[in-house]
C-alpha atoms as a PDB file:
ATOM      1  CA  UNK A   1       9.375  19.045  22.404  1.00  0.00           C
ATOM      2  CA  UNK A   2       8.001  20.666  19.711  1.00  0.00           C
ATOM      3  CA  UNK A   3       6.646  18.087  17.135  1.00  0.00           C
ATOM      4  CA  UNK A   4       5.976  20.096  14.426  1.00  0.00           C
ATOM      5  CA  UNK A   5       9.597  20.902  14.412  1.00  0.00           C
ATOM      6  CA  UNK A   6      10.956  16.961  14.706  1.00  0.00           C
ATOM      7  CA  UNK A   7       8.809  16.483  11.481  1.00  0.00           C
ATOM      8  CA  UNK A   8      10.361  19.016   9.688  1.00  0.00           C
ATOM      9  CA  UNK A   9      14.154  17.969  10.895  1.00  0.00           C
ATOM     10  CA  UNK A  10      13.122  14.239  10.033  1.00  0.00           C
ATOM     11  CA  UNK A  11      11.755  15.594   6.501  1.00  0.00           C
ATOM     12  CA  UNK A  12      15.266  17.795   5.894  1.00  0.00           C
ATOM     13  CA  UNK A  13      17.004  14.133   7.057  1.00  0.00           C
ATOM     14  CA  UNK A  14      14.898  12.188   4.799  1.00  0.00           C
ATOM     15  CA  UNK A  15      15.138  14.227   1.792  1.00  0.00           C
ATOM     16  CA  UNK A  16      19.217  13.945   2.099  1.00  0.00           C
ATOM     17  CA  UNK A  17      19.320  10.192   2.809  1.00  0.00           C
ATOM     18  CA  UNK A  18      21.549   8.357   0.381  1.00  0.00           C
ATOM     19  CA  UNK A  19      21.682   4.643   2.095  1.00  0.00           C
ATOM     20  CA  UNK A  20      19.297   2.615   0.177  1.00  0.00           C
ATOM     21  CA  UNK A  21      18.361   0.042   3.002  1.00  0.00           C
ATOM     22  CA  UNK A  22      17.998   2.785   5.562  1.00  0.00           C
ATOM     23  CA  UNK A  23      14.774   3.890   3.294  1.00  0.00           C
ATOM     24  CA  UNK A  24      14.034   0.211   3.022  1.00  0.00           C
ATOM     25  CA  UNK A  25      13.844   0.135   7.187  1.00  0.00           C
ATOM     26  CA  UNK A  26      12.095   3.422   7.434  1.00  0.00           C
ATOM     27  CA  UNK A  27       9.358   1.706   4.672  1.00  0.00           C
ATOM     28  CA  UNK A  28       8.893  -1.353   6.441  1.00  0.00           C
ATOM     29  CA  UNK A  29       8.683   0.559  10.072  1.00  0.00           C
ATOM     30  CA  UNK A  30       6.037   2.788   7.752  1.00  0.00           C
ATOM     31  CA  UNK A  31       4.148  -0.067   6.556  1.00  0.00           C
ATOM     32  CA  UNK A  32       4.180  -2.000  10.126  1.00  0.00           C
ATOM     33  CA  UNK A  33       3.089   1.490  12.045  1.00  0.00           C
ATOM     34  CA  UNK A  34      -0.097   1.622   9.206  1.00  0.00           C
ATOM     35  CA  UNK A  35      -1.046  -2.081   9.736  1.00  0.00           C
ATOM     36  CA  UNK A  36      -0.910  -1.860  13.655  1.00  0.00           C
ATOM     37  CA  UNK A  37      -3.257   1.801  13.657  1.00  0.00           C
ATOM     38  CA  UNK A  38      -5.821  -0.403  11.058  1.00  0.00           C
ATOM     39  CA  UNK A  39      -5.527  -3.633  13.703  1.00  0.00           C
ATOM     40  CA  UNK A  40      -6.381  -1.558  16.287  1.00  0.00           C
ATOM     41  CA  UNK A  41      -9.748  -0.594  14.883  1.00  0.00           C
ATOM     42  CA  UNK A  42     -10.534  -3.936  14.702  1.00  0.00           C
ATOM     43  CA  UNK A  43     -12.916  -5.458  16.999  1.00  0.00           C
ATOM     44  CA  UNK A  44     -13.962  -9.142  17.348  1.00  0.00           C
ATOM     45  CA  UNK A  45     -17.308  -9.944  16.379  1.00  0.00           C
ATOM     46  CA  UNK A  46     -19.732 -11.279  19.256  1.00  0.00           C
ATOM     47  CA  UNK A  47     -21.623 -14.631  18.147  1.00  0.00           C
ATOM     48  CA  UNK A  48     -24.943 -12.885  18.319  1.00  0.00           C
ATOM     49  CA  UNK A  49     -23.484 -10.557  15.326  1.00  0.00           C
ATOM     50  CA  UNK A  50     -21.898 -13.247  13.377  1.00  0.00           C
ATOM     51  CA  UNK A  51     -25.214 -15.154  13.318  1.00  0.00           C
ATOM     52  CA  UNK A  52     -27.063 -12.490  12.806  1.00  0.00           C
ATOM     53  CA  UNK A  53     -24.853 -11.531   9.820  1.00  0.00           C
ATOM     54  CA  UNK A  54     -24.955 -14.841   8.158  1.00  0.00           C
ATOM     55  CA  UNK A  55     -28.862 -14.713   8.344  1.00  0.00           C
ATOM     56  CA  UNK A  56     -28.398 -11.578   6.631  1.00  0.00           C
ATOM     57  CA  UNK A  57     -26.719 -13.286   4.038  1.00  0.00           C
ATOM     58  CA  UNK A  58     -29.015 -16.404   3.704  1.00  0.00           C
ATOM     59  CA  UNK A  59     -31.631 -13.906   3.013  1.00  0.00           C
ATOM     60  CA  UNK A  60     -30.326 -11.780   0.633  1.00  0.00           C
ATOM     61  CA  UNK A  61     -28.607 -14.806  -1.475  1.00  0.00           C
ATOM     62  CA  UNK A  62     -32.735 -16.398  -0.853  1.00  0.00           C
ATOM     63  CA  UNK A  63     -34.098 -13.086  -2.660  1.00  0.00           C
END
């Protein structure tokens, strides 16, 4: 499959669609695809780094 190609016949269908909650589906799906690729950057902080952070803090609110 070429993807290039399914972008540009998605882009042709997009540009032509009429059905207003059809866009509202494809904006949510949009939306939910951005928030999962940002979750998955996420990592958890270890306890060593969260303490280690909030001295940080102390400090600089101390100064």
């Amino acid at each position: 499959m070429n993807v290039q190609a399914e972008k540009f016949k998605l882009i042709e269908w997009l540009v032509q669609l009429q059905d207003p909650n059809m866009l509202e589906k494809l904006l949510r799906l949009k939306e939910q695809a951005e928030i999962n690729a940002y979750e998955t950057e996420l990592k958890p902080m270890s306890r060593e780094e969260l303490e280690a952070r909030a001295k940080a803090s102390e400090e600089a609110i101390a100064k």
